[in-house]
N, C-alpha and C. Protein backbone atom coordinates (compact mmCIF):
# COMPACT_ATOMS: atom_id res chain seq x y z
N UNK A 1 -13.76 18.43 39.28
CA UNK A 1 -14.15 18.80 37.94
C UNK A 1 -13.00 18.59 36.95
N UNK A 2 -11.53 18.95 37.53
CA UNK A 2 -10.94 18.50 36.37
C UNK A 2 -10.63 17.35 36.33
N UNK A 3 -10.48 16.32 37.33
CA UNK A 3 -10.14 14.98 37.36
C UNK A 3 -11.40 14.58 35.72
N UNK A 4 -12.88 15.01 35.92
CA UNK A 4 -13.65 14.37 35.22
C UNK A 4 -12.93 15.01 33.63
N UNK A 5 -13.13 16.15 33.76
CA UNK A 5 -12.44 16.22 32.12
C UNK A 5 -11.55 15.62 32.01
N UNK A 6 -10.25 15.45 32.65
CA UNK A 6 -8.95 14.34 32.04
C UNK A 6 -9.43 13.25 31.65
N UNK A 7 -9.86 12.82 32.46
CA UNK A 7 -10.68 11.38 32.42
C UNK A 7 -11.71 11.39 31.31
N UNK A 8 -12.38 12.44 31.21
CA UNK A 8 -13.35 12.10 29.32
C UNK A 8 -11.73 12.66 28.18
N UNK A 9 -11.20 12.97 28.77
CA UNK A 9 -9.94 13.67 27.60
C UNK A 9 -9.32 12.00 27.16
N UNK A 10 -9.23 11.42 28.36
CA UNK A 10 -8.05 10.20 27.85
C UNK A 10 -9.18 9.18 26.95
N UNK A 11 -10.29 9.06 27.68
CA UNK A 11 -11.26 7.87 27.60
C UNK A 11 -11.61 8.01 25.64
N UNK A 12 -11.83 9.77 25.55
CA UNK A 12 -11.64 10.04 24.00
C UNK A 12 -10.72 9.49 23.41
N UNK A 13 -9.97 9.97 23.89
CA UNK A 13 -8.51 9.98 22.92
C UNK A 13 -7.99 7.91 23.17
N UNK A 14 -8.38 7.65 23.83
CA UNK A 14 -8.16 6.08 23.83
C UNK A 14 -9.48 5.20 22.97
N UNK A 15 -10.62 6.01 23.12
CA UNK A 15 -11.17 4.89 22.03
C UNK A 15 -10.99 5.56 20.87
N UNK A 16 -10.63 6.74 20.18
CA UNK A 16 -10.30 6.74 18.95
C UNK A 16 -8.71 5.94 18.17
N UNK A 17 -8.38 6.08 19.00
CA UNK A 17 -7.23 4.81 18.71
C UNK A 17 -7.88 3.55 18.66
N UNK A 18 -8.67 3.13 19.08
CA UNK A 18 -9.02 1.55 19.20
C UNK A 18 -10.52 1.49 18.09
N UNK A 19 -10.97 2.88 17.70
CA UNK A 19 -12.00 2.58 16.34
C UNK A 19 -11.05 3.02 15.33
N UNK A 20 -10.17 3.20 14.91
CA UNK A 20 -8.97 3.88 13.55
C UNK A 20 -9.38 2.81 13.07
N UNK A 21 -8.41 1.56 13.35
CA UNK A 21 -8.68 0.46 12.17
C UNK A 21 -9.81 0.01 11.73
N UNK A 22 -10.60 -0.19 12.34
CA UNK A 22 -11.96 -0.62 12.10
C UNK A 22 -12.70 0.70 11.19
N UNK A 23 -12.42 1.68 11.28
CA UNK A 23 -13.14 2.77 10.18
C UNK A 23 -12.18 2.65 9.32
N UNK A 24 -11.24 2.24 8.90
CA UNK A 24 -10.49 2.14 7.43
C UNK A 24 -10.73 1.28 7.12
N UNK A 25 -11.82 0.02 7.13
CA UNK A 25 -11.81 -0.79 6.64
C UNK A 25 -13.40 -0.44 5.60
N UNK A 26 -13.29 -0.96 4.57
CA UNK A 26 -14.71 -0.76 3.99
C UNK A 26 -14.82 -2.24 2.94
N UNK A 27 -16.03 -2.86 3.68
CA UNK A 27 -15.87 -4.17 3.10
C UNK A 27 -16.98 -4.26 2.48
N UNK A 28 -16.81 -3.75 1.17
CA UNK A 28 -17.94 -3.50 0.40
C UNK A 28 -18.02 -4.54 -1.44
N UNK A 29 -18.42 -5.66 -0.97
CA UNK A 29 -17.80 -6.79 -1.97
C UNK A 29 -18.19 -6.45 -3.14
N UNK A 30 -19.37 -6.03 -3.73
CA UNK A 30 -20.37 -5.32 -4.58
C UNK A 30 -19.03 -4.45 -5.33
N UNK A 31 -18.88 -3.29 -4.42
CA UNK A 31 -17.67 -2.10 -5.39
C UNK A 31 -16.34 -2.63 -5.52
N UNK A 32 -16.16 -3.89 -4.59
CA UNK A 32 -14.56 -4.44 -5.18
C UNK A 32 -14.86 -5.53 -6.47
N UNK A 33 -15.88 -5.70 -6.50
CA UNK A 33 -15.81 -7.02 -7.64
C UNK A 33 -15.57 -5.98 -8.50
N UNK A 34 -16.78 -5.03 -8.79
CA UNK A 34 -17.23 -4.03 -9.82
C UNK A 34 -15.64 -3.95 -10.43
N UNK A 35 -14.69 -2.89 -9.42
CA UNK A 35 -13.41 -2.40 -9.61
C UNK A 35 -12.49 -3.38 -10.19
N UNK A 36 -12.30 -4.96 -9.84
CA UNK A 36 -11.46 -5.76 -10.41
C UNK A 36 -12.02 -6.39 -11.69
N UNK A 37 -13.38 -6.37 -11.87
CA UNK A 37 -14.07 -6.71 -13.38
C UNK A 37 -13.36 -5.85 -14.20
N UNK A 38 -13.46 -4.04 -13.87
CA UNK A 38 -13.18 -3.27 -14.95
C UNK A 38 -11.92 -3.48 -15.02
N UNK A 39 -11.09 -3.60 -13.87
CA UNK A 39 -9.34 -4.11 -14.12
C UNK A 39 -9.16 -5.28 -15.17
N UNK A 40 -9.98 -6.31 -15.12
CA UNK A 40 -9.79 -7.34 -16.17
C UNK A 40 -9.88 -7.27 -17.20
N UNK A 41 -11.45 -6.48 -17.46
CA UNK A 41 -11.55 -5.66 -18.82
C UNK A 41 -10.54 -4.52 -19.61
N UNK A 42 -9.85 -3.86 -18.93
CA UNK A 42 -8.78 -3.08 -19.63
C UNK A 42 -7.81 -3.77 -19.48
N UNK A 43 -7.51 -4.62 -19.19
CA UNK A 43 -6.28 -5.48 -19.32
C UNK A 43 -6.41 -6.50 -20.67
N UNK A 44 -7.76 -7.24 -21.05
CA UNK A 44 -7.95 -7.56 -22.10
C UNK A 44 -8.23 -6.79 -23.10
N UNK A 45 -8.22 -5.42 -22.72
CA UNK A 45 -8.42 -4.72 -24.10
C UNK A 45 -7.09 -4.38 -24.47
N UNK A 46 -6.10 -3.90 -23.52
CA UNK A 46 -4.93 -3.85 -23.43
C UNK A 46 -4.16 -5.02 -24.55
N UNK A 47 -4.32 -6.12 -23.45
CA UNK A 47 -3.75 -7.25 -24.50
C UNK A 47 -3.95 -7.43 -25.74
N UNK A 48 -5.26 -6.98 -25.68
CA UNK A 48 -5.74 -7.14 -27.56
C UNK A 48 -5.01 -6.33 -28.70
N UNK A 49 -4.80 -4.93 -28.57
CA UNK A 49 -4.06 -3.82 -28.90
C UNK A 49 -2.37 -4.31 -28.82
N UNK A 50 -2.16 -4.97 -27.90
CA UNK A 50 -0.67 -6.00 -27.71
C UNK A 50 -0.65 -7.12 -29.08
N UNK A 51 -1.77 -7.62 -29.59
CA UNK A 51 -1.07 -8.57 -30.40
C UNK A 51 -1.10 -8.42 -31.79
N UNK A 52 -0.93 -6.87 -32.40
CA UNK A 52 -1.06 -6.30 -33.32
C UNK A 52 0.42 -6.50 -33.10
N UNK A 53 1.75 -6.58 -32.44
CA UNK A 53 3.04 -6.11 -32.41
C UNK A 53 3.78 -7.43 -32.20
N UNK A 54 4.86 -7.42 -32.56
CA UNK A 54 5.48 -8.64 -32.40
C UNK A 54 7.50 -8.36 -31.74
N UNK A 55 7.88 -9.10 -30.83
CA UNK A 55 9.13 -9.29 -30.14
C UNK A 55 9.26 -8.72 -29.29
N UNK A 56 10.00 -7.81 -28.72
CA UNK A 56 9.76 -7.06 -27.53
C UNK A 56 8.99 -5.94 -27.04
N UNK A 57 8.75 -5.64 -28.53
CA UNK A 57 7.85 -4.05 -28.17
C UNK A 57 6.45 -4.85 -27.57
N UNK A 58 6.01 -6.55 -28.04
CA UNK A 58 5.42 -6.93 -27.55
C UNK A 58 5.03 -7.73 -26.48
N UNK A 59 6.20 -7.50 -25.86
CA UNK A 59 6.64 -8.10 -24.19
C UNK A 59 6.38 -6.48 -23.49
N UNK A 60 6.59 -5.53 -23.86
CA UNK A 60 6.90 -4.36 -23.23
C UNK A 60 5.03 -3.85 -23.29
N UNK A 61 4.49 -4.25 -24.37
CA UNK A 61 3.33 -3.89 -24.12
C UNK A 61 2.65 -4.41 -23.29
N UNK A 62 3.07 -6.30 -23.02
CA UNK A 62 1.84 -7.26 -22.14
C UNK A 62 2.15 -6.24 -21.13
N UNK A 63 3.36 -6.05 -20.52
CA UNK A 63 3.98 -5.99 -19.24
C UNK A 63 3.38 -4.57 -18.82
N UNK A 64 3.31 -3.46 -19.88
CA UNK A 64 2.72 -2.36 -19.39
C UNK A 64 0.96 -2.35 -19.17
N UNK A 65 0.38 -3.50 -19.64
CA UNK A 65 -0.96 -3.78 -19.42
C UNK A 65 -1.12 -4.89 -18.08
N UNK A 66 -0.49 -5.50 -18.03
CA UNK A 66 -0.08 -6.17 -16.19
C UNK A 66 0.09 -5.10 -15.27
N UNK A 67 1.30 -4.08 -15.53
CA UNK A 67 1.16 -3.51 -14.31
C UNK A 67 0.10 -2.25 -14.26
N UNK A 68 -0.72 -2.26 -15.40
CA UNK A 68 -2.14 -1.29 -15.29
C UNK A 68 -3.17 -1.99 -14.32
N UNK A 69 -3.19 -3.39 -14.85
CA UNK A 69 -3.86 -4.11 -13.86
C UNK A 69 -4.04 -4.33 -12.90
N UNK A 70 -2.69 -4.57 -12.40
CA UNK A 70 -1.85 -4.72 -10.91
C UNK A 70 -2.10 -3.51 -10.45
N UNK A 71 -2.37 -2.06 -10.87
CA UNK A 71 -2.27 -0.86 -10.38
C UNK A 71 -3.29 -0.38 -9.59
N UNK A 72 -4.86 -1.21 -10.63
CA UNK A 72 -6.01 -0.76 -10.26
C UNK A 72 -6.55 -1.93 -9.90
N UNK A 73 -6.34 -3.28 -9.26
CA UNK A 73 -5.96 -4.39 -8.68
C UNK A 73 -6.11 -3.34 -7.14
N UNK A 74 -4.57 -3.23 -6.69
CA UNK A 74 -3.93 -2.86 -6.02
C UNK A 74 -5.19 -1.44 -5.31
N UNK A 75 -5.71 -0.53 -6.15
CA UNK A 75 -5.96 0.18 -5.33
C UNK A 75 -7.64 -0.23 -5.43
N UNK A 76 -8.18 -1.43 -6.08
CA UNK A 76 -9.67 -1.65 -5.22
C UNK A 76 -9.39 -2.49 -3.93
N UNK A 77 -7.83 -3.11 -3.65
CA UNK A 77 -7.87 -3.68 -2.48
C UNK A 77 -8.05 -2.63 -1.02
N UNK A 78 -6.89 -1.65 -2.31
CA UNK A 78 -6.70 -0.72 -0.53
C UNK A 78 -8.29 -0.04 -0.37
N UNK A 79 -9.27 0.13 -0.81
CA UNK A 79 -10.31 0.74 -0.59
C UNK A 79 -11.63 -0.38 -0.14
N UNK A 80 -11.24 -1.57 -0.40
CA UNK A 80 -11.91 -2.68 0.14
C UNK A 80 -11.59 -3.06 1.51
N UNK A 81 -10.03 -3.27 1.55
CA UNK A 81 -9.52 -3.85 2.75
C UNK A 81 -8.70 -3.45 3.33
N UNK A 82 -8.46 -1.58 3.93
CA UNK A 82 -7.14 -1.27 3.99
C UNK A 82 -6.43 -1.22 5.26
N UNK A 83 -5.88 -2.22 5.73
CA UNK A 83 -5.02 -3.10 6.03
C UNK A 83 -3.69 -2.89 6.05
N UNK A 84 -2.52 -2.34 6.85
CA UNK A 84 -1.39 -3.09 6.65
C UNK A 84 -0.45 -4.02 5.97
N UNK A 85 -1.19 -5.38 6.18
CA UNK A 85 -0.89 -6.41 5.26
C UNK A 85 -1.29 -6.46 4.09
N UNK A 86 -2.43 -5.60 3.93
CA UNK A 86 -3.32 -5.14 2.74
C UNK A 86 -2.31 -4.77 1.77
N UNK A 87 -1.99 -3.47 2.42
CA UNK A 87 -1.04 -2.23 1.39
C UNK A 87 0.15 -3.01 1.13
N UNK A 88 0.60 -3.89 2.32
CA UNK A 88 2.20 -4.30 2.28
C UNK A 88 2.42 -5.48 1.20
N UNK A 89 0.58 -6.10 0.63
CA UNK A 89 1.07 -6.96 -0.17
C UNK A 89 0.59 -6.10 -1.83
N UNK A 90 -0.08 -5.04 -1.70
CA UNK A 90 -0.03 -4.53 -2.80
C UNK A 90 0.55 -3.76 -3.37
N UNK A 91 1.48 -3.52 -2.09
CA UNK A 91 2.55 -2.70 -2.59
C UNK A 91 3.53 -3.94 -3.48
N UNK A 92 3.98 -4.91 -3.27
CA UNK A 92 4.55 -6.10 -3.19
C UNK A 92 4.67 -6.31 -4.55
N UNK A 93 2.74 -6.66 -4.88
CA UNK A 93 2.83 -6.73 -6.30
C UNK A 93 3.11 -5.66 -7.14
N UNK A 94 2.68 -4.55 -7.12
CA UNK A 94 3.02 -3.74 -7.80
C UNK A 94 4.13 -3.57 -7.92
N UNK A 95 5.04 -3.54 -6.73
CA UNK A 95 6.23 -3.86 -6.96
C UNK A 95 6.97 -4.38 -8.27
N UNK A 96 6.59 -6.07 -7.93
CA UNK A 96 6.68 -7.13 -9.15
C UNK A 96 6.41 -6.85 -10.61
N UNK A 97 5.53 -6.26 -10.75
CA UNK A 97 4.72 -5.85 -12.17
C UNK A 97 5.82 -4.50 -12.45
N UNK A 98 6.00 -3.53 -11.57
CA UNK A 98 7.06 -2.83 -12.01
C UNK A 98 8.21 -3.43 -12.33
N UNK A 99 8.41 -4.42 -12.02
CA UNK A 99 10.25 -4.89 -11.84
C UNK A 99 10.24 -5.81 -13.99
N UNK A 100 8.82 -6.65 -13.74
CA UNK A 100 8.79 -7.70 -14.78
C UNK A 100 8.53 -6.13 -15.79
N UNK A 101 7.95 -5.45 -15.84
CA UNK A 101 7.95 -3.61 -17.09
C UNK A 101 9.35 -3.43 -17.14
N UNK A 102 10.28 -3.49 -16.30
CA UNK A 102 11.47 -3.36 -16.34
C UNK A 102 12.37 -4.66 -17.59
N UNK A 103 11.85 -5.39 -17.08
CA UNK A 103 13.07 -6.43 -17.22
C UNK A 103 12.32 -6.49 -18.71
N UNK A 104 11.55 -6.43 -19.49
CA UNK A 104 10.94 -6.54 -20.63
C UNK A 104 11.82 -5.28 -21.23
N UNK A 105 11.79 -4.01 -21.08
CA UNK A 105 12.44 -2.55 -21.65
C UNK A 105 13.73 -3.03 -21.77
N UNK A 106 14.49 -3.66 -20.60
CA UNK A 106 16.03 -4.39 -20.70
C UNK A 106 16.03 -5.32 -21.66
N UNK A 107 15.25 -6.22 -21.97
CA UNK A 107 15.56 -7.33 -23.04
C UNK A 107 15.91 -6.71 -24.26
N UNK A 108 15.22 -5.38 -24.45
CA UNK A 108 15.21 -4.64 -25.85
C UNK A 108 16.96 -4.34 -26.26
N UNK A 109 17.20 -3.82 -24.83
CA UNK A 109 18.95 -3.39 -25.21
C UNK A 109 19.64 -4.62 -25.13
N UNK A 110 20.93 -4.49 -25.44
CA UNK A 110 22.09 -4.94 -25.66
C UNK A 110 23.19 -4.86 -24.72
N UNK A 111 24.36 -5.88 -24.81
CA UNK A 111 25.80 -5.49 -24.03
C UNK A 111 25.15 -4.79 -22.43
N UNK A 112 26.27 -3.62 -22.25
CA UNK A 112 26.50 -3.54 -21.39
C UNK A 112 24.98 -2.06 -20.86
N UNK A 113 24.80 -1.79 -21.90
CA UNK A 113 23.45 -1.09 -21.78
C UNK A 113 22.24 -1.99 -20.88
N UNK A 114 21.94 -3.18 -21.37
CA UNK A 114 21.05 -4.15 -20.99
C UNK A 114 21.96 -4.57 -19.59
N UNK A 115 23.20 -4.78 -19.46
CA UNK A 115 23.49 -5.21 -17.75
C UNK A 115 23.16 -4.23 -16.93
N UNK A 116 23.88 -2.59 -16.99
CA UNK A 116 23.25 -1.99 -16.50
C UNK A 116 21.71 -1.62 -15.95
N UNK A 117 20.71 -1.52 -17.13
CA UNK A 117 19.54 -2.07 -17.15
C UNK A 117 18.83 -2.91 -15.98
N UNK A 118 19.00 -3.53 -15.86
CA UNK A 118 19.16 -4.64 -15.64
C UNK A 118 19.75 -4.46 -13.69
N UNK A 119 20.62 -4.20 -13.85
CA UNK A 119 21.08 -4.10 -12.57
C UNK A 119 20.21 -2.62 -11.97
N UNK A 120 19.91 -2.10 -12.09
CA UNK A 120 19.26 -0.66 -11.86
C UNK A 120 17.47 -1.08 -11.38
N UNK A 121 17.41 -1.85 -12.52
CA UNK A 121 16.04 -2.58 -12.44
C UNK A 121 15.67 -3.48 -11.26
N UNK A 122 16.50 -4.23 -10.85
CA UNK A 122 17.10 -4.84 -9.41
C UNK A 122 16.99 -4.27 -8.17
N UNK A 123 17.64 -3.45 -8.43
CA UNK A 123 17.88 -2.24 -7.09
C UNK A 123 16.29 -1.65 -6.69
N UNK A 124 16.08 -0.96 -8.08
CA UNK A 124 14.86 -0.61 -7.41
C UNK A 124 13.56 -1.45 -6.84
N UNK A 125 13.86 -2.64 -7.58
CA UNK A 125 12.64 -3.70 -7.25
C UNK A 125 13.00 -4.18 -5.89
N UNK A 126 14.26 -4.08 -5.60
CA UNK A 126 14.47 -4.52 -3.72
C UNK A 126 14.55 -3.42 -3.00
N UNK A 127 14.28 -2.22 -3.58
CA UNK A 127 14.41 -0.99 -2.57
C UNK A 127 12.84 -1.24 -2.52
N UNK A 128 11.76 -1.33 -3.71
CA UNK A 128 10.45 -1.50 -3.57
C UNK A 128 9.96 -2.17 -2.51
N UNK A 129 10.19 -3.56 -2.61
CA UNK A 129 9.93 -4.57 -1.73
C UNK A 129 10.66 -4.03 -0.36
N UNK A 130 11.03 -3.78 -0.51
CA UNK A 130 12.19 -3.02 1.64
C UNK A 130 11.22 -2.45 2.25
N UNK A 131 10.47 -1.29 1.53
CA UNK A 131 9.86 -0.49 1.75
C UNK A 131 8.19 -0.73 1.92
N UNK A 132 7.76 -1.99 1.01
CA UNK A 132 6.26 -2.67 1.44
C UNK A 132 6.65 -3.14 2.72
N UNK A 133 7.85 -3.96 2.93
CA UNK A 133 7.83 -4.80 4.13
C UNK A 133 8.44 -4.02 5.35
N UNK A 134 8.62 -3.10 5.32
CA UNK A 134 8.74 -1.77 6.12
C UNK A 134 7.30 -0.77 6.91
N UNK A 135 6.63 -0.94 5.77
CA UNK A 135 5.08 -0.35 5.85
C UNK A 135 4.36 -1.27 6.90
N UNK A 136 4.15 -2.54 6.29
CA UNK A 136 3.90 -3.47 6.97
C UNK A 136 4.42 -3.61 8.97
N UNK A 137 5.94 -3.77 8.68
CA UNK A 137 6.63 -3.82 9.98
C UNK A 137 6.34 -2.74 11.07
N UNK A 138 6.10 -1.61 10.50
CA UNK A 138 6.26 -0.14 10.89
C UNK A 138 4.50 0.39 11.58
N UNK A 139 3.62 -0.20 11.06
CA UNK A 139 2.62 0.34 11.11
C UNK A 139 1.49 -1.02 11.75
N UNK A 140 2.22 -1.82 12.47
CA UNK A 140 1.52 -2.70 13.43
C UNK A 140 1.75 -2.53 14.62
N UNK A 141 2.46 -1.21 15.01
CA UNK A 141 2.73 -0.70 16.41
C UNK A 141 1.90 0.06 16.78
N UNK A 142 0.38 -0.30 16.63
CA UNK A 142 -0.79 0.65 17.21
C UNK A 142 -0.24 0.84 19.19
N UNK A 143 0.11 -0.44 19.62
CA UNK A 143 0.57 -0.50 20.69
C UNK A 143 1.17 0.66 21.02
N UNK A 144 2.04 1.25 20.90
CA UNK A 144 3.19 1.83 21.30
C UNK A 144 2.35 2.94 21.09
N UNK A 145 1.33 3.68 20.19
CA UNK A 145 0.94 4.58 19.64
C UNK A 145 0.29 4.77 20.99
N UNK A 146 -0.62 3.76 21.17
CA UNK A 146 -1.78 3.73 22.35
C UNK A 146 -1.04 4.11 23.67
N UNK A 147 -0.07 3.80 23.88
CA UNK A 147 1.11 4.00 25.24
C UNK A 147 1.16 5.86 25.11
N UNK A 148 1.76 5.59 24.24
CA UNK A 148 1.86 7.28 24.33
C UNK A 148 0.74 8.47 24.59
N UNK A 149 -0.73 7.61 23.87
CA UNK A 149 -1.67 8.24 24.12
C UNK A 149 -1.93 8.73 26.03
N UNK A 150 -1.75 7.27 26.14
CA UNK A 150 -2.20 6.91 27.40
C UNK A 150 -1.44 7.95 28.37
N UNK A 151 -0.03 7.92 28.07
CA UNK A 151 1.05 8.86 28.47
C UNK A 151 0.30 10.30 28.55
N UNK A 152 0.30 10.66 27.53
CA UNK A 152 -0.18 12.13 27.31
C UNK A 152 -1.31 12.53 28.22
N UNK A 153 -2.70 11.34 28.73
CA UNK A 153 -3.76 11.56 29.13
C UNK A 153 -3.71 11.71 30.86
N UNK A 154 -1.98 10.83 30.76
CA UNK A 154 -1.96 10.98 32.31
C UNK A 154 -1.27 11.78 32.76
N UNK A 155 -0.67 12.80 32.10
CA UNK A 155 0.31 13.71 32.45
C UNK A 155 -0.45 14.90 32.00
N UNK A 156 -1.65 15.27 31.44
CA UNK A 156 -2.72 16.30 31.42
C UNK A 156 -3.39 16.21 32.74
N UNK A 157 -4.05 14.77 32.84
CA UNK A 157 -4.55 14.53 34.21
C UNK A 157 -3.92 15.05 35.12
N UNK A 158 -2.59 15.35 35.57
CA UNK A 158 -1.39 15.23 36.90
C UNK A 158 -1.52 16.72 36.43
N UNK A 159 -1.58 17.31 35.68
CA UNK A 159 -1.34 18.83 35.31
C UNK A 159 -2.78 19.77 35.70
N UNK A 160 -3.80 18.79 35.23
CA UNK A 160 -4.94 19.75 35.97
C UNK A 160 -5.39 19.41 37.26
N UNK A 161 -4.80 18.43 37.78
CA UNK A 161 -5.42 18.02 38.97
C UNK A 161 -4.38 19.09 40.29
N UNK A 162 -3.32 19.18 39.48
CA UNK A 162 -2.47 20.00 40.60
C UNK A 162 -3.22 21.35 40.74
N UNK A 163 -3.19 21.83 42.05
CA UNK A 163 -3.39 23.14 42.72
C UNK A 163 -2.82 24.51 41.69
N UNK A 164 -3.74 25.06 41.14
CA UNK A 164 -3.35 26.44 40.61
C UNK A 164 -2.80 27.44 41.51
């Protein structure tokens, strides 16, 4: 009797590891178009409201209407396709769209204000990117996850099967 419970304990606990990815995925083309239409649409309304302004305040505006885009871009993917490579490339862009919001606010300053700027702006856009391609690296080890499961199911097993 307990051999059979270990044995439905692991057999559980091993196919819910092996349906995870497959239930985070929702491939629903209908609500991702929907979601990136309305992204396009506030981005052109965005822009429109942008060309009332002129020099950098109007670089600083495209750039803050890109990375609105990129934002809600970014999260009809993760709810369409969420993925690993998914997140690791939307993290990526967003990334980018943060870095180019940056480098537009820096053009505004001067001297050593704008290097700083500038260099700060850098840093964080490669700490950004470290950290998509980290997500990515980090979270394709279902393997190792599944080992341990497996671990756990056989060392419950060895625990109830021994003599009380």
């Amino acid at each position: 009797m307990k051999t059979l419970i270990a044995t439905l304990l692991a057999t559980a606990a091993g196919a819910s590891f092996a349906a995870a990815p497959t239930a985070a995925l929702n491939h629903d083309p209908a609500t991702y178009r929907n979601l990136t239409q309305k992204a396009e649409s506030e981005y052109r309304a965005a822009t429109a409201k942008c060309d009332a302004r002129s020099g950098s305040d109007k670089d600083i505006c495209m750039a803050e209407a890109r990375l609105a885009r990129t934002r809600t871009e970014a999260d009809a993917l993760s709810k369409y396709n969420n993925t690993a490579a998914g997140r690791a490339r939307t993290r990526t862009n967003v990334a980018d769209a943060e870095y180019d919001l940056a480098k537009a606010k820096c053009d505004a300053k001067s001297g050593a204000d704008k290097d700083s700027c500038m260099d700060n702006a850098k840093s964080v856009h490669t700490a950004a990117l470290a950290d998509a391609k980290a997500d990515r690296a980090g979270t394709t080890s279902s393997g190792a996850s599944a080992a341990v499961c497996t671990d756990l199911a056989l060392s419950m097993h060895l625990s109830l099967s021994a003599p009380l």
